[in-house]
Each structure stands twice: as C-alpha cells, then as structure tokens.
Protein backbone atom coordinates (compact mmCIF):
# COMPACT_ATOMS: atom_id res chain seq x y z
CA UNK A 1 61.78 -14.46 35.40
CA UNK A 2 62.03 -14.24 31.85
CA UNK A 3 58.90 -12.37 31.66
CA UNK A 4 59.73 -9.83 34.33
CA UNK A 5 63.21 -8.95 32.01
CA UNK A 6 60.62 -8.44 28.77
CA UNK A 7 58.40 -6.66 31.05
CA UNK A 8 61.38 -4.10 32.37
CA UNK A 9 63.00 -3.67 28.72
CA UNK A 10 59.59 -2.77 27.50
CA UNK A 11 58.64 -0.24 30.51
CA UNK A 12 62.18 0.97 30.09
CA UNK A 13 62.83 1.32 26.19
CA UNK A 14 59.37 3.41 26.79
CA UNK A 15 60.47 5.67 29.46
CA UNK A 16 64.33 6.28 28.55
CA UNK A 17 63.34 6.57 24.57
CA UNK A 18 64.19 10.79 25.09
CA UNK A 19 63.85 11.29 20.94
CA UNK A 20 60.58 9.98 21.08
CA UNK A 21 59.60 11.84 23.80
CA UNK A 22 60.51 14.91 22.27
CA UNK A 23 58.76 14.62 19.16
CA UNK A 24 55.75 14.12 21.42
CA UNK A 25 56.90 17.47 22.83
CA UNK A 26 57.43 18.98 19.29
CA UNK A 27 53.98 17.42 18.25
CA UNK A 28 55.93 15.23 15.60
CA UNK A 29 55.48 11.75 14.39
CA UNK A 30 56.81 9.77 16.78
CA UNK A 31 57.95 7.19 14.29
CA UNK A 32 58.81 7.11 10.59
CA UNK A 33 59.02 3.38 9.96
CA UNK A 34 57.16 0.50 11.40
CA UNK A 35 58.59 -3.46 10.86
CA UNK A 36 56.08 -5.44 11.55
CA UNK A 37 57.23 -8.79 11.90
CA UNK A 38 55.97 -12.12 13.34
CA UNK A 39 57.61 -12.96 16.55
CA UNK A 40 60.87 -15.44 14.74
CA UNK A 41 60.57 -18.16 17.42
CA UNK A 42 60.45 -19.43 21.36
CA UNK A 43 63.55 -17.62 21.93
CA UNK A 44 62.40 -14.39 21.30
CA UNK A 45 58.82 -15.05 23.08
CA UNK A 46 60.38 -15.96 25.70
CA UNK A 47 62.69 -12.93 25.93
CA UNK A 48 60.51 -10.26 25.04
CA UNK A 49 56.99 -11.78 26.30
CA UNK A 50 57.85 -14.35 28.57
CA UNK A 51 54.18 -15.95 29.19
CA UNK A 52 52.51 -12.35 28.32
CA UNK A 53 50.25 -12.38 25.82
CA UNK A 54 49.52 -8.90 24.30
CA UNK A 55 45.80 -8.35 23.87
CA UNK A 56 46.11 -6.05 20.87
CA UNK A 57 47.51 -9.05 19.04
CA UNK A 58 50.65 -6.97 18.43
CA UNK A 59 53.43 -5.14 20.75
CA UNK A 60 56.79 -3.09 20.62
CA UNK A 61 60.44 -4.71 19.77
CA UNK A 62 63.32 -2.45 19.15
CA UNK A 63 63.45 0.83 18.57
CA UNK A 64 66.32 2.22 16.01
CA UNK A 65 67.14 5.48 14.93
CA UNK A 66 69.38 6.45 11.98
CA UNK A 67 70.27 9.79 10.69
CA UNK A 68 67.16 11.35 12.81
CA UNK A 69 64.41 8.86 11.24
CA UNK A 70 62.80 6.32 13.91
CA UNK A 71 62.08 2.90 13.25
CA UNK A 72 60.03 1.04 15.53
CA UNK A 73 59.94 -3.00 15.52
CA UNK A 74 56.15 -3.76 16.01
CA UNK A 75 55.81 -7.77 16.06
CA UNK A 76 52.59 -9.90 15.73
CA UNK A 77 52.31 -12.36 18.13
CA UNK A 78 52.72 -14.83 15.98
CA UNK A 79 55.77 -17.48 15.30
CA UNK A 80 56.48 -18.80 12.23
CA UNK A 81 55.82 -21.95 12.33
CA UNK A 82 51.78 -20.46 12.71
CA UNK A 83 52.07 -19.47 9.67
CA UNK A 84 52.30 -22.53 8.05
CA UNK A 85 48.01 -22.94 8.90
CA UNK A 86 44.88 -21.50 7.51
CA UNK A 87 44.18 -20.18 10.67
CA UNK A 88 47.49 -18.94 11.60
CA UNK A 89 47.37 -17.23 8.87
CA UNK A 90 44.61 -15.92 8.97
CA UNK A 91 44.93 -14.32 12.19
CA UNK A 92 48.38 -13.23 11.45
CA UNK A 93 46.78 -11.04 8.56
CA UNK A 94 44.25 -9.57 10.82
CA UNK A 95 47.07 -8.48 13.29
CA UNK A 96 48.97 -7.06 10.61
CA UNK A 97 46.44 -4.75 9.64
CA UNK A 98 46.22 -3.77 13.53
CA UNK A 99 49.48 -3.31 14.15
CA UNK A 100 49.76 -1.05 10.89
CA UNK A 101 47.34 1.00 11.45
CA UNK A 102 49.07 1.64 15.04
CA UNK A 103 52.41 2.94 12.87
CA UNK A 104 50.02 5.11 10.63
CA UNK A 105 48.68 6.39 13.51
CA UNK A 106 52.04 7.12 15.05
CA UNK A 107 52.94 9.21 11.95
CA UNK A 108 54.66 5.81 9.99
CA UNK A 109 55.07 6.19 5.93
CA UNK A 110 57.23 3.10 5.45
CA UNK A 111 56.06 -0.54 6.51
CA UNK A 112 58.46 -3.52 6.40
CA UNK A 113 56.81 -7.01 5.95
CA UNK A 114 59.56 -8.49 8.12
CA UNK A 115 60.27 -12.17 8.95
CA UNK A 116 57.89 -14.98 7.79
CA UNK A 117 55.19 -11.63 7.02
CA UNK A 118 56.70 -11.10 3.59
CA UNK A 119 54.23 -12.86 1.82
CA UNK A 120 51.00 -12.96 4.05
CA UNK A 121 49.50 -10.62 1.64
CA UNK A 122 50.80 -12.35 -1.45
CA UNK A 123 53.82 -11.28 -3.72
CA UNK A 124 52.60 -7.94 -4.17
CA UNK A 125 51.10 -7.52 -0.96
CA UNK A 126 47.93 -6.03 -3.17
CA UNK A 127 45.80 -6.05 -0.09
CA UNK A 128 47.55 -4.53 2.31
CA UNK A 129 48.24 -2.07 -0.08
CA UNK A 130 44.46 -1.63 -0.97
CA UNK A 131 44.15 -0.66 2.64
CA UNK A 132 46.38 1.67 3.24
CA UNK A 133 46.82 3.52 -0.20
CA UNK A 134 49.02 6.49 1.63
CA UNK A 135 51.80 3.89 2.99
CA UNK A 136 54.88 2.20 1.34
CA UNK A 137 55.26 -1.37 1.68
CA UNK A 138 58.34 -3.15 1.48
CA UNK A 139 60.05 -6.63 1.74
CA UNK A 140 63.58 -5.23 2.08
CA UNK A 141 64.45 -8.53 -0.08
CA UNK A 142 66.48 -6.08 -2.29
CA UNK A 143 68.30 -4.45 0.15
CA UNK A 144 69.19 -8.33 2.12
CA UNK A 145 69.74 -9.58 -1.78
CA UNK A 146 72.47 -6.95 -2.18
CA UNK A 147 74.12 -7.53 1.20
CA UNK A 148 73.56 -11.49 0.82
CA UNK A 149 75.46 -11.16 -2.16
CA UNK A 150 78.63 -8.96 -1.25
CA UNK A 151 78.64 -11.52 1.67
CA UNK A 152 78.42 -14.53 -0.49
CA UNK A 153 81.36 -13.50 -3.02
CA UNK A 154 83.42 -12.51 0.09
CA UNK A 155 83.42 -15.70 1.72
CA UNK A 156 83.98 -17.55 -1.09
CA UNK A 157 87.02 -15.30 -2.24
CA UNK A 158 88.31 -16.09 1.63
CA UNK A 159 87.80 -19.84 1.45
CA UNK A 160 89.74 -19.88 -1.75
CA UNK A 161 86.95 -21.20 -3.70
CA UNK A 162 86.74 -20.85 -7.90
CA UNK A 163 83.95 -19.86 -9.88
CA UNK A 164 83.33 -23.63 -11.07
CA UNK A 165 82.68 -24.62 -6.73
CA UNK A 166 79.39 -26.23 -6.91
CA UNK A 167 76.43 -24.07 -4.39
CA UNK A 168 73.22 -25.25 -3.02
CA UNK A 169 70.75 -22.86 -2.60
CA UNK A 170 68.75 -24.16 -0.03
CA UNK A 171 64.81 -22.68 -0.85
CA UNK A 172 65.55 -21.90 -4.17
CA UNK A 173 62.18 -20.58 -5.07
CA UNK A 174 61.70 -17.97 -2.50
CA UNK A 175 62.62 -13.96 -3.14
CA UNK A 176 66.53 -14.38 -2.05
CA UNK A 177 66.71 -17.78 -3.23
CA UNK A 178 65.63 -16.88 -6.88
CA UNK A 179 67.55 -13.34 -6.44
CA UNK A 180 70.74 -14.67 -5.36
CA UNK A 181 70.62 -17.88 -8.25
CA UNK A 182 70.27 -14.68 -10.80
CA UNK A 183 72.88 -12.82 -9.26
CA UNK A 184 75.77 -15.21 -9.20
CA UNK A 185 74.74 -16.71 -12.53
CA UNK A 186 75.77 -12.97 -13.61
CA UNK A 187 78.51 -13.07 -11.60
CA UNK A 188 79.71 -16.41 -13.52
CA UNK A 189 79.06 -19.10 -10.87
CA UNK A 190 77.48 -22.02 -12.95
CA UNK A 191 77.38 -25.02 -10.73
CA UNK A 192 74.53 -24.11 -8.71
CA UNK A 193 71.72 -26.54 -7.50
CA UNK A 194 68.35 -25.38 -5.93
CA UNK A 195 66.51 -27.40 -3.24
CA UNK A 196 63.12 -27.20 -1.49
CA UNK A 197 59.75 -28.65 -0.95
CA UNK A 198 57.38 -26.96 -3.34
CA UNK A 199 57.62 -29.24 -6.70
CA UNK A 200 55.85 -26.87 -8.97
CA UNK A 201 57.95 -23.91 -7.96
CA UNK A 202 61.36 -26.13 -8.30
CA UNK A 203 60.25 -26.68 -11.74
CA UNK A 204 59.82 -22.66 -12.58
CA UNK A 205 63.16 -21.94 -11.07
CA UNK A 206 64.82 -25.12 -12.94
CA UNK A 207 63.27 -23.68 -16.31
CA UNK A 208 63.67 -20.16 -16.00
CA UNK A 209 67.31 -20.32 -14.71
CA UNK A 210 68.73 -23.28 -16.12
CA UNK A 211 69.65 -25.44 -13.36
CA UNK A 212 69.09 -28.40 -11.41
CA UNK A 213 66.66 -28.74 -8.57
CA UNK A 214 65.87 -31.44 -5.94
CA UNK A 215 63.07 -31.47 -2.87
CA UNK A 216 66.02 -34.12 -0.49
CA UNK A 217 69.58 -34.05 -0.20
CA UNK A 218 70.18 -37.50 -0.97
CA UNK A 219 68.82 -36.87 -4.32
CA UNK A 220 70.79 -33.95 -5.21
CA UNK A 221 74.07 -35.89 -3.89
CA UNK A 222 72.77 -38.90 -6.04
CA UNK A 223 72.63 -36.82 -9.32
CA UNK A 224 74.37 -33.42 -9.12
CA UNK A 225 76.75 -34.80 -6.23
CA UNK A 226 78.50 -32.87 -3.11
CA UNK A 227 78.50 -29.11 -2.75
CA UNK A 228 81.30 -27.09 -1.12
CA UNK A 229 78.96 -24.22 -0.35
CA UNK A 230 75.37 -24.03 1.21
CA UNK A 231 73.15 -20.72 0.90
CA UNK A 232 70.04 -21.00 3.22
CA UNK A 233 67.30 -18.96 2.36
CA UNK A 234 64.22 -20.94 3.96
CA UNK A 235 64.41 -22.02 7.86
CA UNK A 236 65.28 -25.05 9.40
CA UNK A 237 61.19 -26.57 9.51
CA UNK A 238 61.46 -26.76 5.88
CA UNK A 239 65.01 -27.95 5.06
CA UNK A 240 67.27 -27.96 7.50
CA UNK A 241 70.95 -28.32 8.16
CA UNK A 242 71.81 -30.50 10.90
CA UNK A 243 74.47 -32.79 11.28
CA UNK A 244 73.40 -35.62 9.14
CA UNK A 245 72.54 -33.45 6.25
CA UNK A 246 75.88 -31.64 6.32
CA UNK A 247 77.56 -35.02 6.46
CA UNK A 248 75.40 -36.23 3.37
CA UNK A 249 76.41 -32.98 1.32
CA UNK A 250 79.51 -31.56 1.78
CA UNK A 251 82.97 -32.42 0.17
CA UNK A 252 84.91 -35.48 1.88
CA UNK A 253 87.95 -33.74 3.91
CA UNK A 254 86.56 -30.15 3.84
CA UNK A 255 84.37 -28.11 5.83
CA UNK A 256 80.88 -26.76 4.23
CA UNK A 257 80.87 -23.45 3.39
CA UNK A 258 77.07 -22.18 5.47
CA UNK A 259 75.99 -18.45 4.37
CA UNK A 260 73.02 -18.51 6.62
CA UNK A 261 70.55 -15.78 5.32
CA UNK A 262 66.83 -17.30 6.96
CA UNK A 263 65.14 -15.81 9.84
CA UNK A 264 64.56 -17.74 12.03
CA UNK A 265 68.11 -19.51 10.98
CA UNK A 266 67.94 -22.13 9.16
CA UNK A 267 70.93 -23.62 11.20
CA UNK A 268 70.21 -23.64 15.40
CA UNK A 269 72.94 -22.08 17.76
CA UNK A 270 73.39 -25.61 19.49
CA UNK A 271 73.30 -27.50 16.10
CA UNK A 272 76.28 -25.01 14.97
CA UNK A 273 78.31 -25.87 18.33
CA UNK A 274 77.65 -29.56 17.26
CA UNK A 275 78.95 -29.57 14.09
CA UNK A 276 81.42 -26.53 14.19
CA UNK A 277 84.14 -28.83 12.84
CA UNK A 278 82.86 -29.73 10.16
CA UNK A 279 81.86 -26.38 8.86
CA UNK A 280 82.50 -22.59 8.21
CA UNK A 281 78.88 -20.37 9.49
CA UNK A 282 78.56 -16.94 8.54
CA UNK A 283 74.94 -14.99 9.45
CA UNK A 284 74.36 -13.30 6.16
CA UNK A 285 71.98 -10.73 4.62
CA UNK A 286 72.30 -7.95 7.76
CA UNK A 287 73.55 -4.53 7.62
CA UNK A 288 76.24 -2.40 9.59
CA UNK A 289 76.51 1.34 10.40
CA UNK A 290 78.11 3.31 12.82
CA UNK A 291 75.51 6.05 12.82
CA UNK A 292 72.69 3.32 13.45
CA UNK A 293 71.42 3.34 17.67
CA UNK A 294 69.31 1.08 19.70
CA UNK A 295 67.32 2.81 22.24
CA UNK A 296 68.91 0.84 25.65
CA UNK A 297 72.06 -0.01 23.54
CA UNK A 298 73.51 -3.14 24.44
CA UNK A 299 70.81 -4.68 26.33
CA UNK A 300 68.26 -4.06 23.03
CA UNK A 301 70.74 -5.54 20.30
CA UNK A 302 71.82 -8.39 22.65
CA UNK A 303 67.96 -9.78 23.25
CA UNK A 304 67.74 -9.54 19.53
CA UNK A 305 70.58 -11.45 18.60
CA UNK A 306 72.56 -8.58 17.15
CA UNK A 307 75.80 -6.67 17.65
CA UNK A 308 76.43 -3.28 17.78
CA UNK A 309 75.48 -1.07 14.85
CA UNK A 310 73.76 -4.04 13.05
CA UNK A 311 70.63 -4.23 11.70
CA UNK A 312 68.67 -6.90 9.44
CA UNK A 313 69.18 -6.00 5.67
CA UNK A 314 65.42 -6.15 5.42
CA UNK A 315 65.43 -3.20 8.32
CA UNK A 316 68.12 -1.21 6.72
CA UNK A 317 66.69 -0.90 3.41
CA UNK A 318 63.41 0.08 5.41
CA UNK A 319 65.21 2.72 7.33
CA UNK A 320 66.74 4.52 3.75
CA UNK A 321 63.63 4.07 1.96
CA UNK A 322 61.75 6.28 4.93
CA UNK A 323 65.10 8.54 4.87
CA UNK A 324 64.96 9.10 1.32
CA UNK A 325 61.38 10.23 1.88
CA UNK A 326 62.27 12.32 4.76
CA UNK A 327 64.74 14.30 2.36
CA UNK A 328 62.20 15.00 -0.02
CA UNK A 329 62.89 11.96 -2.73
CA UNK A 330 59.00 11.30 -4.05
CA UNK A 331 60.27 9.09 -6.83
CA UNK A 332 60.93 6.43 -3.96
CA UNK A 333 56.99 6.19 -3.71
CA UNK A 334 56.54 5.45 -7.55
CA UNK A 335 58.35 1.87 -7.17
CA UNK A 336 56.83 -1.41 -6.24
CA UNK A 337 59.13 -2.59 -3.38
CA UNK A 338 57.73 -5.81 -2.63
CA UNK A 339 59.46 -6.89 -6.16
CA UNK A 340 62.94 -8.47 -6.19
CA UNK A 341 64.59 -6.87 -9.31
CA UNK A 342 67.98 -5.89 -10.19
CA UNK A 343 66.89 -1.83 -10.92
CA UNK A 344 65.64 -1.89 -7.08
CA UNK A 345 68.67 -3.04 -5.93
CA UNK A 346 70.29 -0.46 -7.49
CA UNK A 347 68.34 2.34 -5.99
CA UNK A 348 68.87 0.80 -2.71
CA UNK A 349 72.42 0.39 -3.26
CA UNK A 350 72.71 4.29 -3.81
CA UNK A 351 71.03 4.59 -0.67
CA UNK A 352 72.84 2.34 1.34
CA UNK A 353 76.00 4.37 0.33
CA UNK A 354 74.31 7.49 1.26
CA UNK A 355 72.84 6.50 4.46
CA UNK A 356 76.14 4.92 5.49
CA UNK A 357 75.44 1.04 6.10
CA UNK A 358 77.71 -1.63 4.61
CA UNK A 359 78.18 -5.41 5.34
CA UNK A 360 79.51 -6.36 9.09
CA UNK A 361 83.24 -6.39 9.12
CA UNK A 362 84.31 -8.60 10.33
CA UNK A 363 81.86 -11.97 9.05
CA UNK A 364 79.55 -12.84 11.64
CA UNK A 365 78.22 -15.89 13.08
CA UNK A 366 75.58 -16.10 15.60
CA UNK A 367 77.10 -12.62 16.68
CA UNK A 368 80.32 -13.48 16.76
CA UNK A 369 83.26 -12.98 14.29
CA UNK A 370 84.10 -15.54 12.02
CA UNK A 371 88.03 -15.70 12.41
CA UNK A 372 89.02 -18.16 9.37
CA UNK A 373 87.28 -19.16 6.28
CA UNK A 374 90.06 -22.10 6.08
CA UNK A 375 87.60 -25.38 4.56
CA UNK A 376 90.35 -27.47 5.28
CA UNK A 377 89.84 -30.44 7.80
C-alpha cells in the first residue's frame, strides 16, 4: 500500500509540477538546485519507495520553489546506516555522481551534500568537485550552524537557563558539533562537554577548544557530572538518547533540555512519547519562510516530516546560494562552501535576510509546537 502512495506522489508531483512544465515550455532549466541526499531511514523508504527499488540508483523527493528558483530533492538509495561500510560507501559515491550529473543535466548550478552525504567525498568534497568543475557544492552546515544557534540561545533564554548551565554536545567532532562548541564559547557559555565515538577526533576538539570530552555517558557524569542541556549533532546509531541515557545525564528534578539538530534524529518519535516527561524536545537547525512552496503542498511536507513553509537549514542555505547566483552575485562561486567558518555564516546570514527565511516560530518538535520550555518536574 505504502508503495502505491510513493508511487502516486511521484506520478503526481510530476504531472501537477506546472512551473516546471513551463520552463520546459520556455526551454529553461528545469531546476536550479539539486540536494542529493541519502534516503534518512525506513520511514522514508517506506513512504516514498515502498519496496521499489529505482534502477538508476537515484530518484526524485520534493520539489521546492522559492522566489522563482527550483530545488529538486534527488536522494540515493541509500540509508545511512550503509554508509557506515566500505561498500556502502562506495556505492553511495558512485550514485552521487549519477544523480549529479542528472541535476547538471537539468540545468542545476548548486548541489547540496544533504544528510549522511556531507562527507562521502571528504571535508572538501575535492572529488566531486574535480568532476564537475562548473558546479557549486555545498554542505549547508553554515546556514543549519546559524539557525542551530539562534535556536539554541532561544531555548535556553525560555527555560531560564544562565550562561554557567553545563551542555553536552553530543558528536562533538562533526561540522555542527565543532561549529556550535565555537559559537557559544563566543557567546560566553563555558561549561560545555563534547561526546562521541572517534577517540582521536575527541582529542582535537578537547585541545583546540578547551574542553572536556568523553566517548560514554557514564563517564562524562563520573567526571564532568549532569548536564541540563543536550545538543545532538550525530544520530541515534552512534550515541543515542533513549530513556536510560537521559536518566543517567540530566539534572535530578528537572527535565533535559534536547535541541535535536541530526538527520535522521538522533532521538526516535516513539522514544520522545516515552520519555516526554522527563524532557523538553525541540527539532533544531531547519528554516522557515512564507514565500517557500512544496509542489503538492501538504501532502509533500507531511511525508517529509515537515510543516508548512519549512525547510532543512542545509536546503535553505542551498536555495539562497543558487538565488544569489540567479541575481547575478559571482562572488558566491569564489567561496569554499563545504567549510564551516564564521565569514560563511555571515554571507549566508545576509542571504537568509534577503531571501526571507528565519527560524520556525513557534519551536518545533517532531512537527509540532513546543508549548513550554518549563524544566521543572
């Protein structure tokens, strides 16, 4: 059944998608931006695919349009978990290249390494780069770093929380983990504590930042002790938040503070309902704007696990960077956007507040608004 649903959004997002059918018309590109992403988990295979498998290696997902530029989801097939293999990998990269040579071919000049793709190339993303020398590769870490932030400091400032509250960063060593450690060491939060499974990189971000770092829970509530605020930056195969963990961690007689920024979450929909009680969810790191549209509306954002008007942070700074180009802004070109740095996030900043998108208001969690931010049990 499931597969018959994926099978009529795809056949109808095709036919009823009237600005792409016009460009045809026009003999325009029919899209400006491609994210190609790996498919995030069974949820989405099931919805989209059901037991279809795509012989191309690679097949449509949403189609946005902001401002007149079109972005077009194009996903791997390919969950994350894959990813953690040689082979997985491995065939992930080779369906990458496919489905990006699709976009050029479809008149693409921006390409989003979305999801778990962000480093499949490595941190530069040098070969993909090699390959396509006329595209612009991004991570759209700084735009989700900027929104990740603004969401962070607002939930704190609504739980009541000081600047000496002690965070976890939950895969510290990743592009948002390491940006958003910077970012609220500049914004005078101290107490911080990174966690994850990679001892070598623990070490770099303990050095070069000046905090503690743990690969277990137990550990860190051992030696740096409870935390009243969790940041989650890696998903919930690596280090996840479940009920025994948030027991373990958080403050006795207060709720845990979750800004959830990993995709897939790092925190399940049915482990939230389970521990609800105990804790305060927000989805973090996406992006709002009114002039932003799904083709099929509704029915698109809702398989995607969005609400109206939202987009991932990672999309959104995707979407500017193409709509800068569009206006005629070849600077935008010049810059290495698969680096997390504080002058990027400036330029995409600017953008953002030209292209209209700001944080969801209200919080959101799983979709839903988060109606108190009261950590009191």
């Amino acid at each position: 059944m499931l597969g018959f649903i994926g099978f009529c959004w795809r056949l109808f997002s095709f036919m009823l998608d009237i600005k792409a059918w016009k460009r045809r018309l026009l003999g325009q590109a029919v899209i400006d931006v491609c994210f190609v992403t790996n498919i995030r988990d069974e949820t989405d295979k099931r919805r989209f695919l059901g037991k279809w498998k795509p012989s191309s290696g690679h097949f449509n997902g949403p189609m946005y349009y902001l401002n007149g530029v079109g972005g077009r989801t194009r996903a791997i097939y390919t969950l994350s978990e894959d990813l953690l293999s040689i082979s997985g990998t491995h065939k992930a990269k080779e369906n990458f290249i496919k489905a990006t040579r699709w976009a050029q071919e479809r008149g693409a000049k921006v390409i989003l390494l979305a999801a778990s793709t962000k480093r499949l190339f490595g941190e530069s993303a040098h070969e993909i780069k090699t390959l396509f020398p006329d595209l612009l590769f991004t991570i759209g870490d700084n735009g989700t770093a900027l929104l990740l932030l603004k969401e962070t400091l607002n939930a704190i400032n609504k739980a009541g929380l000081e600047k000496n509250c002690k965070i976890a960063i939950v895969g510290a060593y990743g592009f948002l983990g390491e940006s958003i450690i910077k970012s609220l060491k500049r914004a005078g939060f101290n107490n911080l504590v990174g966690l994850g499974r990679r001892p070598g990189e623990l070490k770099r971000v303990s050095r070069e930042n000046n905090i503690p770092v743990f690969r277990e829970f137990e550990d860190m509530v051992n030696s740096f002790g409870k935390v009243d605020v969790a940041i989650t930056c890696t998903y919930k195969d690596t280090l996840g938040l479940i009920s025994e963990s948030i027991k373990m961690i958080k403050v006795p007689n207060k709720k845990l503070l979750i800004i959830d920024v990993s995709e897939p979450s790092n925190m399940s929909e049915s482990e939230y309902d389970y521990c609800k009680n105990i804790i305060v969810r927000q989805d973090a790191g996406n992006a709002h704007s009114e002039k932003l549209k799904y083709v099929l509306g509704a029915i698109t954002y809702k398989m995607f696990r969005l609400s109206r008007g939202v987009a991932f942070g990672c999309f959104a700074e995707a979407l500017v960077l193409a709509s800068a180009i569009k206006d005629g802004d070849v600077n935008i070109k010049e810059l290495d956007w698969c680096r997390v740095e504080k002058e990027n996030m400036d330029i995409v900043q600017n953008l953002f507040d030209k292209y209209d998108f700001e944080v969801p208001a209200p919080p959101l969690c799983f979709g839903k608004a988060v109606n108190s931010f009261n950590l009191n049990l």
